[in-house]
PDB file of N, CA and C in Angstrom:
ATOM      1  N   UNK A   1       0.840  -1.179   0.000  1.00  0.00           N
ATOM      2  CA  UNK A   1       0.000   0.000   0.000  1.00  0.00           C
ATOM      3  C   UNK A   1       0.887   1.244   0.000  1.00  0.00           C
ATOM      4  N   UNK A   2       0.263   1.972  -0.590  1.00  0.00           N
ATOM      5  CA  UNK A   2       1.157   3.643  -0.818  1.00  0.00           C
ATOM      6  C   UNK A   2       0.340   4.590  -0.181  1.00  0.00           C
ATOM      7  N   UNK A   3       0.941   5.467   0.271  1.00  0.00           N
ATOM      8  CA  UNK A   3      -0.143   6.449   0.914  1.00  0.00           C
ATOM      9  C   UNK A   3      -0.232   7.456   0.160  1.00  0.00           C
ATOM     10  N   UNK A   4      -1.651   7.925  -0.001  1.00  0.00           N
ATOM     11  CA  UNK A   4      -2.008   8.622  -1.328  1.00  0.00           C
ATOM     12  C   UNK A   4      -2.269  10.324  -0.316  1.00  0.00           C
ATOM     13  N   UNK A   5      -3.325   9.941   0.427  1.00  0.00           N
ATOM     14  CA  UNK A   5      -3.146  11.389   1.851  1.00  0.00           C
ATOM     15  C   UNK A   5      -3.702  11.109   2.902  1.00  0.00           C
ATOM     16  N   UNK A   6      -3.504  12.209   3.988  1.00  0.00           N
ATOM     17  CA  UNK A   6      -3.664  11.831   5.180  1.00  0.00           C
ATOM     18  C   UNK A   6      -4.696  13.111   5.710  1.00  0.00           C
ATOM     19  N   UNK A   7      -5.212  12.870   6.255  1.00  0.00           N
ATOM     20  CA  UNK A   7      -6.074  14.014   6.846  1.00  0.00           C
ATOM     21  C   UNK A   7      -5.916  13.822   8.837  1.00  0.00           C
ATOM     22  N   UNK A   8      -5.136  14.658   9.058  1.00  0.00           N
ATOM     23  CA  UNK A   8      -4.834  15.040  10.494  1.00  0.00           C
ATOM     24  C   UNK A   8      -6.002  15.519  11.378  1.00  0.00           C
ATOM     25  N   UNK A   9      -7.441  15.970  10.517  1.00  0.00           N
ATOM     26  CA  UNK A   9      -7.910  16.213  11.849  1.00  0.00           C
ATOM     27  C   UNK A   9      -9.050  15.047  11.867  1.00  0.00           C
ATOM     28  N   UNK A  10      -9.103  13.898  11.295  1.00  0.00           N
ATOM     29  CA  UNK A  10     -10.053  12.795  11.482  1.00  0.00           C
ATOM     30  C   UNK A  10      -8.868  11.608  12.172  1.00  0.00           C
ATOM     31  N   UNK A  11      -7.618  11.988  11.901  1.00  0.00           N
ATOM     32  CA  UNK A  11      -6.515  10.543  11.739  1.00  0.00           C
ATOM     33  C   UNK A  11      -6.745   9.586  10.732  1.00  0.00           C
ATOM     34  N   UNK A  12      -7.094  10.136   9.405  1.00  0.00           N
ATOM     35  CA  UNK A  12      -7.593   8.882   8.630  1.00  0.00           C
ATOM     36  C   UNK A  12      -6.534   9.228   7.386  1.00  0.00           C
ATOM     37  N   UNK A  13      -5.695   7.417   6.975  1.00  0.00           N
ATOM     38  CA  UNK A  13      -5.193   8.034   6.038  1.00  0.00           C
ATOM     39  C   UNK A  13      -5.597   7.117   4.633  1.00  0.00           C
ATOM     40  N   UNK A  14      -5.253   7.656   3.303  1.00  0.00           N
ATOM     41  CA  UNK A  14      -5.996   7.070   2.225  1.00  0.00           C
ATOM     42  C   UNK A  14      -4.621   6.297   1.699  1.00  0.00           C
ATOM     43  N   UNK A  15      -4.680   5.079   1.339  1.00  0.00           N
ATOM     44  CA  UNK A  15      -3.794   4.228   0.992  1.00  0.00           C
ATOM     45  C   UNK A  15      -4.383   3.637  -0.505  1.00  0.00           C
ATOM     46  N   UNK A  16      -3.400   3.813  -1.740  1.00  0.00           N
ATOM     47  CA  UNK A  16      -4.007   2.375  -2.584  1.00  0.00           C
ATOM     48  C   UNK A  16      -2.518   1.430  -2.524  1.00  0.00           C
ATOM     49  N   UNK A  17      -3.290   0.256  -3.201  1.00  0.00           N
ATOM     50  CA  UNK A  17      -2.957  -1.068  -2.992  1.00  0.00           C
ATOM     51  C   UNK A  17      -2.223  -0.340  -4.307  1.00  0.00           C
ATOM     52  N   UNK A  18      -0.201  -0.815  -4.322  1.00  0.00           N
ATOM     53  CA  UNK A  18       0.677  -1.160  -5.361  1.00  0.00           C
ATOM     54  C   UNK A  18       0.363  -1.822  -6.252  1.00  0.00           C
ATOM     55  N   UNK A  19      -0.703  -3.336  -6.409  1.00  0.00           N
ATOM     56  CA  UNK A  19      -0.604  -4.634  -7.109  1.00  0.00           C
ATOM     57  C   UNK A  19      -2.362  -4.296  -8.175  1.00  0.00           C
ATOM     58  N   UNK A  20      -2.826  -3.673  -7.308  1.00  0.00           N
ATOM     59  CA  UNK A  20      -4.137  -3.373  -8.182  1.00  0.00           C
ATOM     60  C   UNK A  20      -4.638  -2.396  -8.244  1.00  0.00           C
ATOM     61  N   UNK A  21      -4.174  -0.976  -7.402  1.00  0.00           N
ATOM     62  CA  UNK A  21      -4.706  -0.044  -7.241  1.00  0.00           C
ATOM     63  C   UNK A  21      -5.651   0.379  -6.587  1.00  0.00           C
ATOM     64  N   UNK A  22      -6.405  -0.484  -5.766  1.00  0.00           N
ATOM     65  CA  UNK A  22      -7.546  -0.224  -5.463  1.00  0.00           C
ATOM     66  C   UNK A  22      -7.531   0.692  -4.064  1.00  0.00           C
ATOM     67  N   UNK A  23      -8.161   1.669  -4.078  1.00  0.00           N
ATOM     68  CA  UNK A  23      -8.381   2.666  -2.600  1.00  0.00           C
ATOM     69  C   UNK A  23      -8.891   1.971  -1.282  1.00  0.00           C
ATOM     70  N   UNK A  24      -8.120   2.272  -0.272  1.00  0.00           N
ATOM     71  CA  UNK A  24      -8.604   1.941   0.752  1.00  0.00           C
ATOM     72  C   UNK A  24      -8.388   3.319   1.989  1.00  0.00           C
ATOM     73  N   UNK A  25      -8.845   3.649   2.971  1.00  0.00           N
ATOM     74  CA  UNK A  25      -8.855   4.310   3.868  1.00  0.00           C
ATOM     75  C   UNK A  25      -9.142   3.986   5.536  1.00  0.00           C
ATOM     76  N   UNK A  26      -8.640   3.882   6.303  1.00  0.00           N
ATOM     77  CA  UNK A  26      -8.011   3.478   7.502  1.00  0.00           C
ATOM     78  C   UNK A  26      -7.846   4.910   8.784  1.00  0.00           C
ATOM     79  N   UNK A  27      -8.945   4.303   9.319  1.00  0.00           N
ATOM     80  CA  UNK A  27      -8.944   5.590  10.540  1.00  0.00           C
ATOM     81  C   UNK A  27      -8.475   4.707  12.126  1.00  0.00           C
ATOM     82  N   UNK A  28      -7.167   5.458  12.269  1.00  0.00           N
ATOM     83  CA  UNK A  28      -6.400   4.980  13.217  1.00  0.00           C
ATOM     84  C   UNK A  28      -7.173   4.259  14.757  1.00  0.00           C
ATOM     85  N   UNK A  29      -7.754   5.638  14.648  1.00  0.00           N
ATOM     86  CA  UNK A  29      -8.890   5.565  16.152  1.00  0.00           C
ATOM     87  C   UNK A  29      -9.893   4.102  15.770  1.00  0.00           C
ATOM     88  N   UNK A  30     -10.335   3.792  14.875  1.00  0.00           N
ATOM     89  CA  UNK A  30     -11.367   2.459  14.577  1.00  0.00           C
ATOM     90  C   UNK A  30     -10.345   1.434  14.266  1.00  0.00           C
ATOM     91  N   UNK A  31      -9.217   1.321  14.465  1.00  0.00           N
ATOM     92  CA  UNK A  31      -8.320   0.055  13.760  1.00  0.00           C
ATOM     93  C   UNK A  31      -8.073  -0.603  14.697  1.00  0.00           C
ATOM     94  N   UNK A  32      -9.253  -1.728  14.013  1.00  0.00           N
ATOM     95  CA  UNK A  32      -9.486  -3.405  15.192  1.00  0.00           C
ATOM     96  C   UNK A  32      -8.126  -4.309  14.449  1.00  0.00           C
ATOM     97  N   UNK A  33      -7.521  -4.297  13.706  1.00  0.00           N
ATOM     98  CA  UNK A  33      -6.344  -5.016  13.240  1.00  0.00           C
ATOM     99  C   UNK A  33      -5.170  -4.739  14.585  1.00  0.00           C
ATOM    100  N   UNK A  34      -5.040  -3.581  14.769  1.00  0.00           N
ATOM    101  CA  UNK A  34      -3.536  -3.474  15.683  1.00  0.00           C
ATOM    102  C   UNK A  34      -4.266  -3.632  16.756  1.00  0.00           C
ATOM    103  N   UNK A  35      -5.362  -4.081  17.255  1.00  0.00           N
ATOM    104  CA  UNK A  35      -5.712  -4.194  18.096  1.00  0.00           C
ATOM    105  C   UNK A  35      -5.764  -5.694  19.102  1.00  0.00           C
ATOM    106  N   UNK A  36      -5.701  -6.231  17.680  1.00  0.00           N
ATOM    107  CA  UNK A  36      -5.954  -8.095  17.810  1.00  0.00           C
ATOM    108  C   UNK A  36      -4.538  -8.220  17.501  1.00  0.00           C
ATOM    109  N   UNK A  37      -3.356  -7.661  16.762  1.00  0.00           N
ATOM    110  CA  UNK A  37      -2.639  -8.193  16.166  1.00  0.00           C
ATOM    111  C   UNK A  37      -1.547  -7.552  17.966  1.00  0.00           C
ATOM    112  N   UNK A  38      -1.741  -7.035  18.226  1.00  0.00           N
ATOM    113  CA  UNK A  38      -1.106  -6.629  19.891  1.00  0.00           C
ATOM    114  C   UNK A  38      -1.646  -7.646  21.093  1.00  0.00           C
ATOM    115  N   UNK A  39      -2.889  -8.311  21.036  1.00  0.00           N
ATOM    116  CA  UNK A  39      -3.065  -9.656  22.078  1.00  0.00           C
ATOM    117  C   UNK A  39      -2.041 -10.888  21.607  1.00  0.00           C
ATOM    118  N   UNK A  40      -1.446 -10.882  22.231  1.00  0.00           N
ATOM    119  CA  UNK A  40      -0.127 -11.912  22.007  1.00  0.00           C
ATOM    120  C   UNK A  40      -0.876 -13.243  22.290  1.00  0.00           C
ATOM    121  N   UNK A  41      -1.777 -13.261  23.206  1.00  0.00           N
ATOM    122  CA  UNK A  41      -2.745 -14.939  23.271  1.00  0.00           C
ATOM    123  C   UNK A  41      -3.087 -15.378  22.439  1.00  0.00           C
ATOM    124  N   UNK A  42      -3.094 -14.567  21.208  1.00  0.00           N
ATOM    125  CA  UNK A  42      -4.219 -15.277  19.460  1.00  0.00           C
ATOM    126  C   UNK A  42      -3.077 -15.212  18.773  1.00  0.00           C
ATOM    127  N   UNK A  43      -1.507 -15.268  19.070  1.00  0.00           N
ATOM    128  CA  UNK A  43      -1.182 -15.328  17.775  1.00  0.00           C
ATOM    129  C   UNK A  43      -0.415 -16.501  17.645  1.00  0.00           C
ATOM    130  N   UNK A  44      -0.386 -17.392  16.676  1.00  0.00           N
ATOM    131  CA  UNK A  44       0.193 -18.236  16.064  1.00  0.00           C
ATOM    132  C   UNK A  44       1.327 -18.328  15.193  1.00  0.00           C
ATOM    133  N   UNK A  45       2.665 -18.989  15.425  1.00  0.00           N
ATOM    134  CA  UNK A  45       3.925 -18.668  14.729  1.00  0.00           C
ATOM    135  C   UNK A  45       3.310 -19.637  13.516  1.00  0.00           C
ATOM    136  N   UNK A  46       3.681 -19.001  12.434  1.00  0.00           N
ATOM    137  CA  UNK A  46       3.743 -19.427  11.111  1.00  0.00           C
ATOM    138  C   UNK A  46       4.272 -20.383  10.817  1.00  0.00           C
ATOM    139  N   UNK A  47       3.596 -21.866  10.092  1.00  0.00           N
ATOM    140  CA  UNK A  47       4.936 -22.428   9.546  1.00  0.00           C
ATOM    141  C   UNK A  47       3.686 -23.125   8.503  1.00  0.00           C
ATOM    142  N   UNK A  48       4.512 -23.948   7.117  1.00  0.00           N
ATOM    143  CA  UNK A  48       3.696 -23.796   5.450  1.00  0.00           C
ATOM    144  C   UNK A  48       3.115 -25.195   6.198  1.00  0.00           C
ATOM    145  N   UNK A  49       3.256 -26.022   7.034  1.00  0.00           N
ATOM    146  CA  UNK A  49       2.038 -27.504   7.362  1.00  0.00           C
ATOM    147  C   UNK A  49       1.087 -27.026   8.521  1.00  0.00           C
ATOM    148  N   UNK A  50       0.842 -25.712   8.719  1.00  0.00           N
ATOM    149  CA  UNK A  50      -0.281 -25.470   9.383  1.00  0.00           C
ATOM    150  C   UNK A  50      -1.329 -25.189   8.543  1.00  0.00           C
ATOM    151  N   UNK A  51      -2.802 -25.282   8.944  1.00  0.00           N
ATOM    152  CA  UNK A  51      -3.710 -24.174   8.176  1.00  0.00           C
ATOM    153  C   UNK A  51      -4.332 -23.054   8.708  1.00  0.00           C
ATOM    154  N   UNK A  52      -4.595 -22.101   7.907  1.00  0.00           N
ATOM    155  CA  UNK A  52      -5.279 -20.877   9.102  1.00  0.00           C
ATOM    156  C   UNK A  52      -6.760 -20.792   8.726  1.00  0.00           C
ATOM    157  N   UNK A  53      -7.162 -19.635   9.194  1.00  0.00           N
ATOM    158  CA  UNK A  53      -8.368 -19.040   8.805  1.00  0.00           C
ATOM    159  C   UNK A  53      -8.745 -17.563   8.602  1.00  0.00           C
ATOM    160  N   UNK A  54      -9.384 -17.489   8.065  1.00  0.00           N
ATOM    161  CA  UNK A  54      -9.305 -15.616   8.352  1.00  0.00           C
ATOM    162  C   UNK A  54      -9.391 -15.274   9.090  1.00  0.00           C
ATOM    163  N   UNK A  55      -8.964 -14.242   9.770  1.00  0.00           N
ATOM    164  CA  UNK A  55      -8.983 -13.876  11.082  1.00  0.00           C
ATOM    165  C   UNK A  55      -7.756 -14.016  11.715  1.00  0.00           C
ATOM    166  N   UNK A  56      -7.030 -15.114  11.844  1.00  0.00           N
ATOM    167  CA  UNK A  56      -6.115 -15.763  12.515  1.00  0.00           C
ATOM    168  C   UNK A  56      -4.623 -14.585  12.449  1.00  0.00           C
ATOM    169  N   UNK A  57      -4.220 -14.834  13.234  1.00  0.00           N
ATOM    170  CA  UNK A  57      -3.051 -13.819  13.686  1.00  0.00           C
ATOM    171  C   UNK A  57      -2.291 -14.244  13.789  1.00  0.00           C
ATOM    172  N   UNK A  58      -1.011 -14.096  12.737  1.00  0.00           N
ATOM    173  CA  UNK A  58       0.457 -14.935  12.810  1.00  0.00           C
ATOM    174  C   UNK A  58       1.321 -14.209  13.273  1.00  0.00           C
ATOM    175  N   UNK A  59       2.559 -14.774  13.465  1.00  0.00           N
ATOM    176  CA  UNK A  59       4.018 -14.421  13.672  1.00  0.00           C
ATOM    177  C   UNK A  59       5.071 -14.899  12.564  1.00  0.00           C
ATOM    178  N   UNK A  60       5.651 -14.631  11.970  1.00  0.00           N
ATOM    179  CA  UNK A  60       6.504 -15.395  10.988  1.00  0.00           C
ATOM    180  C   UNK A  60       7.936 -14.506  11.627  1.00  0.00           C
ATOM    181  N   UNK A  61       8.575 -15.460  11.820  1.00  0.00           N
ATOM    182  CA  UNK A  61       9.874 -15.528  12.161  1.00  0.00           C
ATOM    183  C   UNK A  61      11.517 -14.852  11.292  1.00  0.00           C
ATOM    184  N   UNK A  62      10.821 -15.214  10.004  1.00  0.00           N
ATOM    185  CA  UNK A  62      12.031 -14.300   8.502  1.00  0.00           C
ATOM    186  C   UNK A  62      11.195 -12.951   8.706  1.00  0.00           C
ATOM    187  N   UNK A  63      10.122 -12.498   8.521  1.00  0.00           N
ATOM    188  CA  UNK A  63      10.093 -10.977   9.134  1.00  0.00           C
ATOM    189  C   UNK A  63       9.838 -10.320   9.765  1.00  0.00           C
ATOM    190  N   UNK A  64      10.246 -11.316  11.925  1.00  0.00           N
ATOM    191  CA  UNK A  64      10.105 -10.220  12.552  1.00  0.00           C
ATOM    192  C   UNK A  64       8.901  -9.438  12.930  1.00  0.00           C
ATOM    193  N   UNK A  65       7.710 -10.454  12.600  1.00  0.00           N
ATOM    194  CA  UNK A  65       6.542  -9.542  12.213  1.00  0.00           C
ATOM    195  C   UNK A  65       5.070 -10.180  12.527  1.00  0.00           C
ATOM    196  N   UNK A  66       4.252 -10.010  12.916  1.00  0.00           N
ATOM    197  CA  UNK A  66       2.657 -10.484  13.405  1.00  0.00           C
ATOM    198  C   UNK A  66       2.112  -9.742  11.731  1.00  0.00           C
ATOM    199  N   UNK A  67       1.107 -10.493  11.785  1.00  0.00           N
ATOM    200  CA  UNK A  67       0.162 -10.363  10.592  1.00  0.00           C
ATOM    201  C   UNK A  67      -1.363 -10.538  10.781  1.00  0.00           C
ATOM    202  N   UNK A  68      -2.465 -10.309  10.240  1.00  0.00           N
ATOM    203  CA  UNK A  68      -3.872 -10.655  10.203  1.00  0.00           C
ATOM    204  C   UNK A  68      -3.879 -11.400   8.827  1.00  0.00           C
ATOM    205  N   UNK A  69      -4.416 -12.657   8.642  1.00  0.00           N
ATOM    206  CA  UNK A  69      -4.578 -13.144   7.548  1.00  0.00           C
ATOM    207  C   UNK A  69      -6.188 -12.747   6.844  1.00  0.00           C
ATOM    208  N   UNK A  70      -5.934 -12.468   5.402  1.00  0.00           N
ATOM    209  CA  UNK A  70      -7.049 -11.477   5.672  1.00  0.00           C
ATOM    210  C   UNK A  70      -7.445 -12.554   4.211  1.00  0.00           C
ATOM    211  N   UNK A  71      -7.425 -13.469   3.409  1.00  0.00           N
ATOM    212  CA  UNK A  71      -7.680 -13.898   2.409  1.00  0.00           C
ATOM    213  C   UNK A  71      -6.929 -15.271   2.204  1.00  0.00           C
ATOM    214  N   UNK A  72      -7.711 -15.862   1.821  1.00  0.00           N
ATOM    215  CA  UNK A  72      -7.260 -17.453   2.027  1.00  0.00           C
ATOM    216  C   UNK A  72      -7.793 -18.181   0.009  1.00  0.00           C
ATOM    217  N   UNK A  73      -6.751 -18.556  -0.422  1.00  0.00           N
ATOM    218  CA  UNK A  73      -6.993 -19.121  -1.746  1.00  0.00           C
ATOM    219  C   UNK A  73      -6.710 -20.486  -2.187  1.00  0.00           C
ATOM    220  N   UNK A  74      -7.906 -21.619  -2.238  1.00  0.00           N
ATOM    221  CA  UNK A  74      -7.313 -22.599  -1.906  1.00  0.00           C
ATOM    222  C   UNK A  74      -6.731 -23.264  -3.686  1.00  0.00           C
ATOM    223  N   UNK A  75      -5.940 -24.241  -3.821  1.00  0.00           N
ATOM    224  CA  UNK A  75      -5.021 -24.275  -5.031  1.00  0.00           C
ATOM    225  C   UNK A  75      -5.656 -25.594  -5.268  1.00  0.00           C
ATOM    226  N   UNK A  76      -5.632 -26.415  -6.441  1.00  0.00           N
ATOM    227  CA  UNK A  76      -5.949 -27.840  -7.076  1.00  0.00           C
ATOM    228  C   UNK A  76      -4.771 -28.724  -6.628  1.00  0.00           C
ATOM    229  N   UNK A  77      -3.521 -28.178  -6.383  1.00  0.00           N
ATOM    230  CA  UNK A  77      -2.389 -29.474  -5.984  1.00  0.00           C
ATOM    231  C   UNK A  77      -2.566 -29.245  -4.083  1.00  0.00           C
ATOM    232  N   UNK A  78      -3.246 -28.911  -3.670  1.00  0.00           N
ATOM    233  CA  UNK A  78      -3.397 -29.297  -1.883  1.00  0.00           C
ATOM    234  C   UNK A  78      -2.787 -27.899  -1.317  1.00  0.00           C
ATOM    235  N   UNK A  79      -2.437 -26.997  -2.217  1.00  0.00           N
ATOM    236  CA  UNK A  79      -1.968 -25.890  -1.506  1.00  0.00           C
ATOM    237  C   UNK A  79      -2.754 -24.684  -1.065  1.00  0.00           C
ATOM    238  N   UNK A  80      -2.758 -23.983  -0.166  1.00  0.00           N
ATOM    239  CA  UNK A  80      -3.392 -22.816   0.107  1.00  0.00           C
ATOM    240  C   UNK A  80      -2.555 -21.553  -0.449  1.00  0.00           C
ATOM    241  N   UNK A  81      -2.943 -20.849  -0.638  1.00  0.00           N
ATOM    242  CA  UNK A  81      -2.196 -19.673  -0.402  1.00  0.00           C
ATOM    243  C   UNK A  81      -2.859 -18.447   0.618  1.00  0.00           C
ATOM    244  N   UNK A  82      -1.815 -18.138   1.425  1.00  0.00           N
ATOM    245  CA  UNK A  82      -2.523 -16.873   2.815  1.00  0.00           C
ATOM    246  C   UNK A  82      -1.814 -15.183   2.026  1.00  0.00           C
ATOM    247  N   UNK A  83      -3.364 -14.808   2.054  1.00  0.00           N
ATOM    248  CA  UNK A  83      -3.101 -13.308   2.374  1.00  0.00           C
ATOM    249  C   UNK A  83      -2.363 -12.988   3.347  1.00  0.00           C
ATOM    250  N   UNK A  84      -1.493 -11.995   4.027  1.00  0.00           N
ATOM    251  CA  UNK A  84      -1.679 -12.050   5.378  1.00  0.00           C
ATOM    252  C   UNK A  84      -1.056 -10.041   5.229  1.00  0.00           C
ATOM    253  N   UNK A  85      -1.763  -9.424   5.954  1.00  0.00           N
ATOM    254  CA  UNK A  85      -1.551  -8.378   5.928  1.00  0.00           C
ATOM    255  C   UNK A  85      -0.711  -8.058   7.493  1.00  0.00           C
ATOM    256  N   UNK A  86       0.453  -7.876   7.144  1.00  0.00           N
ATOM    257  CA  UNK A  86       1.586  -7.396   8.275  1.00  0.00           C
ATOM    258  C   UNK A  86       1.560  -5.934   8.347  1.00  0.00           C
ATOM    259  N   UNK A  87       2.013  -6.121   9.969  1.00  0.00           N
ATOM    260  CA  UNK A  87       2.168  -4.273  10.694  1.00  0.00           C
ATOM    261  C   UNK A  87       3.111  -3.625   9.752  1.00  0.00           C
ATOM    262  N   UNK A  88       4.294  -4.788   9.802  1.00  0.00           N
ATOM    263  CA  UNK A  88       5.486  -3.539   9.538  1.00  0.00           C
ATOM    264  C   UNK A  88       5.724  -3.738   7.694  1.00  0.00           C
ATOM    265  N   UNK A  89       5.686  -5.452   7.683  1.00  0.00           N
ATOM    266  CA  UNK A  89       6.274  -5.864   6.108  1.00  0.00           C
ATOM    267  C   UNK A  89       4.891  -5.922   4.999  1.00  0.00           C
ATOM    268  N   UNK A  90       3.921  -5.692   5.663  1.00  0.00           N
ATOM    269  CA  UNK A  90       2.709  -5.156   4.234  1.00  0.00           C
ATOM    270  C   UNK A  90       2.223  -6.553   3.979  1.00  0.00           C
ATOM    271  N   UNK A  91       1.419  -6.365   2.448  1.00  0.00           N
ATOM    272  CA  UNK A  91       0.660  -7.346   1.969  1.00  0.00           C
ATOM    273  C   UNK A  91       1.860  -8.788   1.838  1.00  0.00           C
ATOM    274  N   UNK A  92       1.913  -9.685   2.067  1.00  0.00           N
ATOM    275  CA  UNK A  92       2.623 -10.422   1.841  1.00  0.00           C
ATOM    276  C   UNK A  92       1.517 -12.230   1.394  1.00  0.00           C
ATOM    277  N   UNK A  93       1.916 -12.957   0.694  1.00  0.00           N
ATOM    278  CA  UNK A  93       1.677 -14.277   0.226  1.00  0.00           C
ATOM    279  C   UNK A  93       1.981 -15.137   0.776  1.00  0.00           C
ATOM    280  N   UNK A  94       1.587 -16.172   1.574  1.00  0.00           N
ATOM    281  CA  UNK A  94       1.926 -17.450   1.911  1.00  0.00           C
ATOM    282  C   UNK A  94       1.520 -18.482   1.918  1.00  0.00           C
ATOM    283  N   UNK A  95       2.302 -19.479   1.474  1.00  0.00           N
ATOM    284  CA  UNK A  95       1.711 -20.938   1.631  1.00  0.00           C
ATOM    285  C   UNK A  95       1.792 -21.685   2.561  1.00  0.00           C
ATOM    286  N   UNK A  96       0.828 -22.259   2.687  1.00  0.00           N
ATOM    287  CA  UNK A  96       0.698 -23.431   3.341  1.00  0.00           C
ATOM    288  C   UNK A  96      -0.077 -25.048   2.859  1.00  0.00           C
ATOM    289  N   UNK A  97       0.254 -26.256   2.961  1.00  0.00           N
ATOM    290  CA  UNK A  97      -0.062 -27.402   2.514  1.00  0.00           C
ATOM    291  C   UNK A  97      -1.308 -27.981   3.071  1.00  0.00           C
ATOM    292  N   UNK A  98      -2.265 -28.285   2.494  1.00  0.00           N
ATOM    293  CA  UNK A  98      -3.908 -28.345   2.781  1.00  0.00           C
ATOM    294  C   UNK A  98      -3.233 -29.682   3.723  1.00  0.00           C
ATOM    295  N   UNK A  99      -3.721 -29.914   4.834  1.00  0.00           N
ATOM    296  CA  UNK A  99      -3.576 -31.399   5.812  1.00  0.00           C
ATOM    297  C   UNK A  99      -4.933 -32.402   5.150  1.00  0.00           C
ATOM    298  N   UNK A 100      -4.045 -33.493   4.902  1.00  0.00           N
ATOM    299  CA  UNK A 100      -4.602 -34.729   4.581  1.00  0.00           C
ATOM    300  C   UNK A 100      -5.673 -35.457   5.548  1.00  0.00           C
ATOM    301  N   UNK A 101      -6.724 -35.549   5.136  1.00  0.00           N
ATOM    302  CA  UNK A 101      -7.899 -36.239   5.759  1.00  0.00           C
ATOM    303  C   UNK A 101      -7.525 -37.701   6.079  1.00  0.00           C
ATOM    304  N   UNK A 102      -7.690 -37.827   7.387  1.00  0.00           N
ATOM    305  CA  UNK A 102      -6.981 -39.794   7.357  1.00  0.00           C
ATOM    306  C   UNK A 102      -8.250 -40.633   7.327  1.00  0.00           C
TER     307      UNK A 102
END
């Protein structure tokens, strides 16, 4: 996300998305993301043989970083792929391997 402007007397700032462009806007005072992504009890360290859900709140270890997984895409060879929108490192992609039904 790029920040397009900010308006100081609401705290709201206007961001579009790098990959598609699309507008989004984010008012600091209403942001339930840093809110959940700061309860350290919900979050889960990352690794590609878990599965998540939306909602779910990671840690990944290469960046240092908690995330909200915000989009989940499931693949034809057993793979998922996770949205996961991070504090510090942004939109980022991840996989993980669908678990086998026994």
């Amino acid at each position: 996300m790029t920040l397009i402007k900010e308006d100081k007397n609401t705290s709201t700032i206007f961001l579009k998305c790098v990959v598609c462009s699309a507008p989004e806007s984010k008012n600091d005072e209403n942001d339930e993301m840093k809110k959940d992504m700061d309860d350290q009890d919900n979050v889960k360290v990352y690794s590609p043989k878990e599965n998540y859900q939306v909602g779910d709140i990671i840690f990944h270890k290469v960046f240092n970083d908690t995330g909200e997984v915000i989009k989940i895409t499931k693949r034809f060879n057993g793979q998922n792929i996770n949205t996961v929108l991070f504090k510090s490192a942004g939109m980022k992609k991840l996989v993980t391997l669908e678990k086998k039904k026994a």
